[in-house]
Protein backbone atom coordinates (compact mmCIF):
# COMPACT_ATOMS: atom_id res chain seq x y z
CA UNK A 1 -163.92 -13.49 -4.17
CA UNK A 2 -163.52 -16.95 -1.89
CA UNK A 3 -165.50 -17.00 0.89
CA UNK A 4 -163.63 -17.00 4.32
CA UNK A 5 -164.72 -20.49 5.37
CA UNK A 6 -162.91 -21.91 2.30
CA UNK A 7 -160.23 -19.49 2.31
CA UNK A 8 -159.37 -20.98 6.07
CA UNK A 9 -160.02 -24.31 4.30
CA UNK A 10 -157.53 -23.95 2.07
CA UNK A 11 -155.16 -22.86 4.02
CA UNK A 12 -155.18 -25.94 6.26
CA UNK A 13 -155.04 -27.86 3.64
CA UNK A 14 -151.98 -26.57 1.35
CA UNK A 15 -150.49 -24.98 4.72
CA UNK A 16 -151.23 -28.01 7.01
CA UNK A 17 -152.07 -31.01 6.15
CA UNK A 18 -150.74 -31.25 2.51
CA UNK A 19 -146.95 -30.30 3.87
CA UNK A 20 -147.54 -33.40 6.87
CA UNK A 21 -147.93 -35.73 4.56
CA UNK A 22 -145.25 -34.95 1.97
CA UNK A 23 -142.06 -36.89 3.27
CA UNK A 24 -144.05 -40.11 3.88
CA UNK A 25 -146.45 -40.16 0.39
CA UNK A 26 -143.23 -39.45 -1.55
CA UNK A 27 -144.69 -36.27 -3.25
CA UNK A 28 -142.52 -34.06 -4.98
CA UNK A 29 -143.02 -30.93 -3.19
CA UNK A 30 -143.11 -29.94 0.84
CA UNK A 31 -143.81 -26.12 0.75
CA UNK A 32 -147.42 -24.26 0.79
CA UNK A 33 -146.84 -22.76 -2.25
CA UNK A 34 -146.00 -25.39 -4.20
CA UNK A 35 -149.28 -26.99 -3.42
CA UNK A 36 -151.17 -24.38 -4.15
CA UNK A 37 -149.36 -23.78 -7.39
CA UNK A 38 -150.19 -27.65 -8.40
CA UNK A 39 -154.09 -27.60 -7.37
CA UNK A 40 -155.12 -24.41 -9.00
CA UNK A 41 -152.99 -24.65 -12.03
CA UNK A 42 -154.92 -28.11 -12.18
CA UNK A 43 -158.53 -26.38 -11.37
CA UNK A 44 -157.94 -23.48 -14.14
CA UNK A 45 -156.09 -25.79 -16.73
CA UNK A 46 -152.84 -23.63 -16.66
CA UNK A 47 -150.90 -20.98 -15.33
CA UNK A 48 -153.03 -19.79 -12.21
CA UNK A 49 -151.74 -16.52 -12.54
CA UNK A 50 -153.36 -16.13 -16.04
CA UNK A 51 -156.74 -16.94 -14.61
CA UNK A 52 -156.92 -15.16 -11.03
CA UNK A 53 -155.26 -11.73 -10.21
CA UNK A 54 -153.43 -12.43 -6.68
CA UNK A 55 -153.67 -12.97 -4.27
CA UNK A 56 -155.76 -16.10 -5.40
CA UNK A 57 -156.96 -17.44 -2.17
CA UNK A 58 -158.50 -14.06 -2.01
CA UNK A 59 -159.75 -13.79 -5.62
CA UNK A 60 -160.78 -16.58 -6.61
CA UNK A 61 -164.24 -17.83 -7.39
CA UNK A 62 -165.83 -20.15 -4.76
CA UNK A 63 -166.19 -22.85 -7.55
CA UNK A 64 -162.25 -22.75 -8.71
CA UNK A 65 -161.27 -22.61 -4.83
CA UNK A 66 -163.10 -25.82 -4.51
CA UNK A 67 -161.87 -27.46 -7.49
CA UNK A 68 -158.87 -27.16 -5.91
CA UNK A 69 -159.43 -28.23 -2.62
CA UNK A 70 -161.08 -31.14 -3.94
CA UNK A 71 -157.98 -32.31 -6.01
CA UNK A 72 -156.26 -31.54 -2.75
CA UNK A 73 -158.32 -34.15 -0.83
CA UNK A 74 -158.17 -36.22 -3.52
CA UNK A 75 -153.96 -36.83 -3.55
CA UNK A 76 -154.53 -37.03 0.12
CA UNK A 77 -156.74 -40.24 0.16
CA UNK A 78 -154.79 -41.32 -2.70
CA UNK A 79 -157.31 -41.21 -5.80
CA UNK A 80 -154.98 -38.67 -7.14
CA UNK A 81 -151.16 -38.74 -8.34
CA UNK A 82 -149.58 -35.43 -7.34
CA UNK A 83 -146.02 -36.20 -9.12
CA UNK A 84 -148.59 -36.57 -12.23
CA UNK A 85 -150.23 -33.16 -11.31
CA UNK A 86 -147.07 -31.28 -10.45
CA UNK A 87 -145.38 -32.40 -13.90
CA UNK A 88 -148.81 -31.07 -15.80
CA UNK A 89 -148.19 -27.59 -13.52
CA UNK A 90 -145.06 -27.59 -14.52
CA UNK A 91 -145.77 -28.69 -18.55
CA UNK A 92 -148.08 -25.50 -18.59
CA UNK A 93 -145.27 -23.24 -17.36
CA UNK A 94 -142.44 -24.54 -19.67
CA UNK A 95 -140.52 -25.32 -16.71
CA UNK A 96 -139.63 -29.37 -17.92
């Protein structure tokens, strides 16, 4: 189970700060839950859903949270592609 401190973590990140940047990085998606999708499909190689029972920023292991949030920071300053990340989330669910 995530501990609070990075549960309210990663909620300012995927509900907050990821969403205010959207529009002007060019990123594919705007909503929370599309961001959340992305970074822990990308921290459990796959389908999030067929790694953590949900709700995952509830069940989730401290270590996958911050996997997560640390591919979050990292399309924030930029040393991560999200359109790349979102088409891999997207590979693993046969949705392109």
């Amino acid at each position: 189970m995530a501990s609070p401190d990075l549960v309210d973590e990663w909620f300012a990140l995927t509900r907050e700060k990821m969403p205010a940047l959207a529009e002007e990085r060019g990123w594919p998606v705007r909503f929370d839950h599309c961001f959340q999708r992305i970074l822990l499909d990308n921290a459990v190689g796959g389908p999030w859903r067929e790694h953590i029972v949900p709700p995952a920023y509830r069940n989730a292991p401290d270590d996958l949270l911050k996997r997560a949030l640390d591919t979050g920071r990292a399309a924030i300053e930029g040393e991560a592609d999200l359109a790349a990340l979102n088409r891999r989330s997207l590979e693993w669910r046969g949705k392109l």
